[in-house]
Protein backbone atom coordinates (compact mmCIF):
# COMPACT_ATOMS: atom_id res chain seq x y z
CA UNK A 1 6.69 -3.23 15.30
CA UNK A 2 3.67 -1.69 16.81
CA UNK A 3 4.44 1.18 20.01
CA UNK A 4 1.57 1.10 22.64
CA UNK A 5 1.63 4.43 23.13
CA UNK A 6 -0.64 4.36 26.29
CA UNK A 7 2.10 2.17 28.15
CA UNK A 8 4.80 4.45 26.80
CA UNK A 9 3.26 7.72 27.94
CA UNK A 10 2.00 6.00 31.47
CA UNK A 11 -1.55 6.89 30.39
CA UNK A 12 -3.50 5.96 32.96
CA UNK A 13 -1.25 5.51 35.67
CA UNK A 14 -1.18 7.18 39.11
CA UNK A 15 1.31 9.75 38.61
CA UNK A 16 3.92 9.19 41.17
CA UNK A 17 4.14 5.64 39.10
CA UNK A 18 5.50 7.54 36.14
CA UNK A 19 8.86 6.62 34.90
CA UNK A 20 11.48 8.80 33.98
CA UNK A 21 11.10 7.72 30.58
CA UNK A 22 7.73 8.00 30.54
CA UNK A 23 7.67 12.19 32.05
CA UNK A 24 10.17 12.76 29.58
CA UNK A 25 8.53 11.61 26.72
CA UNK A 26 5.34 13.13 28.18
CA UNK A 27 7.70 16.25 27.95
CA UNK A 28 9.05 16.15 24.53
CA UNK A 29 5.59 15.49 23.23
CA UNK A 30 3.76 18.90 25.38
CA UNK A 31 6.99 20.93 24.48
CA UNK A 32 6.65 20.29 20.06
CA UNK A 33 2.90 20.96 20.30
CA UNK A 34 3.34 23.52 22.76
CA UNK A 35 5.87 24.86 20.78
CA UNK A 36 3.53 24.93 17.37
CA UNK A 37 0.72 26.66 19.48
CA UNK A 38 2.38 29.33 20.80
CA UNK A 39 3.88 29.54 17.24
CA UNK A 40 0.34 30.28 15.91
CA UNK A 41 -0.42 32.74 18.58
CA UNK A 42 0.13 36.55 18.19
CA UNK A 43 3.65 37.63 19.49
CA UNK A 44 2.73 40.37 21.58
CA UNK A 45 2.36 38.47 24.76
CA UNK A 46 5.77 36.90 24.69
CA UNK A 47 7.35 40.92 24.84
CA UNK A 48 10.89 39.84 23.37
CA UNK A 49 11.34 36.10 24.01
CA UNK A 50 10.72 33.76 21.24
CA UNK A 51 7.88 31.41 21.24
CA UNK A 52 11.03 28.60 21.51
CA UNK A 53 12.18 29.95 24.76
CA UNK A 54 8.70 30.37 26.03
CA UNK A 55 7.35 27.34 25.74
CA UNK A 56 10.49 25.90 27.57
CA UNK A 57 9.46 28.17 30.07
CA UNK A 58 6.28 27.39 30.64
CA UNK A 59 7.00 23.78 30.42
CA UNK A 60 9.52 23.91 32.88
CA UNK A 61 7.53 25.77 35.42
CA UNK A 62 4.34 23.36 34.66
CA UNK A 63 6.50 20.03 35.34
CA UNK A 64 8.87 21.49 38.57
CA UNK A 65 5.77 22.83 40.16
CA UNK A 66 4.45 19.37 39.87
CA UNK A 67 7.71 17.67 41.07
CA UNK A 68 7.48 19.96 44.07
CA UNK A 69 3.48 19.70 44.86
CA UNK A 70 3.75 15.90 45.01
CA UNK A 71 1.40 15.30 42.04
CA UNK A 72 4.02 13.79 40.16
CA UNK A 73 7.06 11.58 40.89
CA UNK A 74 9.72 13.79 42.43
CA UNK A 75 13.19 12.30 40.12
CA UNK A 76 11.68 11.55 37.42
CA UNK A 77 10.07 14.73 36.99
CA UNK A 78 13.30 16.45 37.78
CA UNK A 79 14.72 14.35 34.80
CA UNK A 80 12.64 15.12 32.45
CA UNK A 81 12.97 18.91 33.14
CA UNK A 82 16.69 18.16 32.47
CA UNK A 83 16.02 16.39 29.14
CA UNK A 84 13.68 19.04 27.87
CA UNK A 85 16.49 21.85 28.82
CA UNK A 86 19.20 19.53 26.60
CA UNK A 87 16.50 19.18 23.81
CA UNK A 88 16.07 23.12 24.00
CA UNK A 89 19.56 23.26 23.51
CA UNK A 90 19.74 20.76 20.60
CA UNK A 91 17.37 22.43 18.84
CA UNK A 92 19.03 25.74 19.45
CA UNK A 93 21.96 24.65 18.29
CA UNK A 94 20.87 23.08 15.34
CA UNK A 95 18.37 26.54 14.76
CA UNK A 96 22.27 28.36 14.89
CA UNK A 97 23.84 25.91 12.73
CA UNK A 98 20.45 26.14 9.64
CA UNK A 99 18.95 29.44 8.57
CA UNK A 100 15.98 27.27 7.81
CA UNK A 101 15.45 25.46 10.70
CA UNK A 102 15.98 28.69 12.86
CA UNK A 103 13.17 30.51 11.27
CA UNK A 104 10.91 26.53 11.51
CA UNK A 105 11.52 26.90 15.62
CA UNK A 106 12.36 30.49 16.44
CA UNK A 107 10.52 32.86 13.20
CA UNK A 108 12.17 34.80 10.72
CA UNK A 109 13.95 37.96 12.11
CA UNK A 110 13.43 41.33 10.85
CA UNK A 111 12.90 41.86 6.79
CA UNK A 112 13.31 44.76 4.87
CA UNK A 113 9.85 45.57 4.42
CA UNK A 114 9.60 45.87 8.27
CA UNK A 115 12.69 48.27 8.45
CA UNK A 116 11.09 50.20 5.68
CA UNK A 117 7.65 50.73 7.57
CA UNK A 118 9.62 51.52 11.19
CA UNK A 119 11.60 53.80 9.52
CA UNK A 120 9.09 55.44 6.85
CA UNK A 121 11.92 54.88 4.17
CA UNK A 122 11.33 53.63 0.36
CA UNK A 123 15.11 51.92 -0.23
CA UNK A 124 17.97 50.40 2.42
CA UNK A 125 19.84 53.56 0.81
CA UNK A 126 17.79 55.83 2.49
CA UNK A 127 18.59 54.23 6.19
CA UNK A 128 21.09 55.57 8.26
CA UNK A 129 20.86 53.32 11.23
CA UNK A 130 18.82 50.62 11.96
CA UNK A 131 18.53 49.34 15.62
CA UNK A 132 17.09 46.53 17.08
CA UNK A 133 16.13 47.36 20.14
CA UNK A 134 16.04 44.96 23.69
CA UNK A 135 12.59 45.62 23.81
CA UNK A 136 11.89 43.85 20.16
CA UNK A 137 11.64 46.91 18.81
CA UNK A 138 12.87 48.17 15.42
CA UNK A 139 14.22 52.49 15.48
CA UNK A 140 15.44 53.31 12.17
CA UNK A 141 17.21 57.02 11.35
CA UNK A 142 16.76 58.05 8.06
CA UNK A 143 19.50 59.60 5.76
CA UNK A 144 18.80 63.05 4.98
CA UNK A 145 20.88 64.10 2.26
């Protein structure tokens, strides 16, 4: 069974003759390469969001603006900004639910090694608090003993 993937992504078509079907699929698709490029992009522009909540951000803002300047069909648009918020969820709660997955979608979190550079320390042992700060930032107090 052969898709026509032109007819299911409306390529071609005027875009107030997009279905909601087809926006939402357009969505889906933008968001998981969105998603991988912003991914392979250096963190420091996203301050402390994760490239998974920023790329649902700038999706959203992308397809609502649209919805609002006409350029695209006004419900449909607003329902595929709903599905992409549900799939944001899905795949949050499945990133929750799998250690793996999480770190596939949102990165790995801190390691060691990182704590160990922060905080200028050779072992865990030698940490007396480690913070992670709202800014994404890592403050580590070393044990004196």
């Amino acid at each position: 069974m052969a898709i026509d993937v032109s007819s299911a992504l409306g390529l071609g078509r005027d875009a107030t003759a997009l279905t909601f079907w087809q926006i939402s699929l357009r969505g889906i698709l933008v968001f998981g390469v969105a998603l991988v490029a912003v991914r392979c992009g250096a963190r420091r522009f996203l301050s402390n969001k994760t490239a998974f909540d920023a790329v649902l951000g700038f999706i959203l803002a992308s397809m609502l603006a649209r919805a609002v300047n006409g350029t695209a069909a006004f419900f449909p648009t607003l329902g595929g900004a709903f599905v992409l918020v549900m799939l944001h969820r899905a795949l949050a709660d499945c990133s929750h639910r799998s250690h793996r997955f999480g770190n596939l979608v949102k990165g790995a979190g801190a390691t060691s090694s990182t704590i160990f550079l922060r905080g200028n320390v050779d072992r865990v042992s030698d940490v007396a608090l480690g913070v992670y700060e709202r800014n994404g930032q890592i403050s580590v107090v070393r044990r004196y003993s």
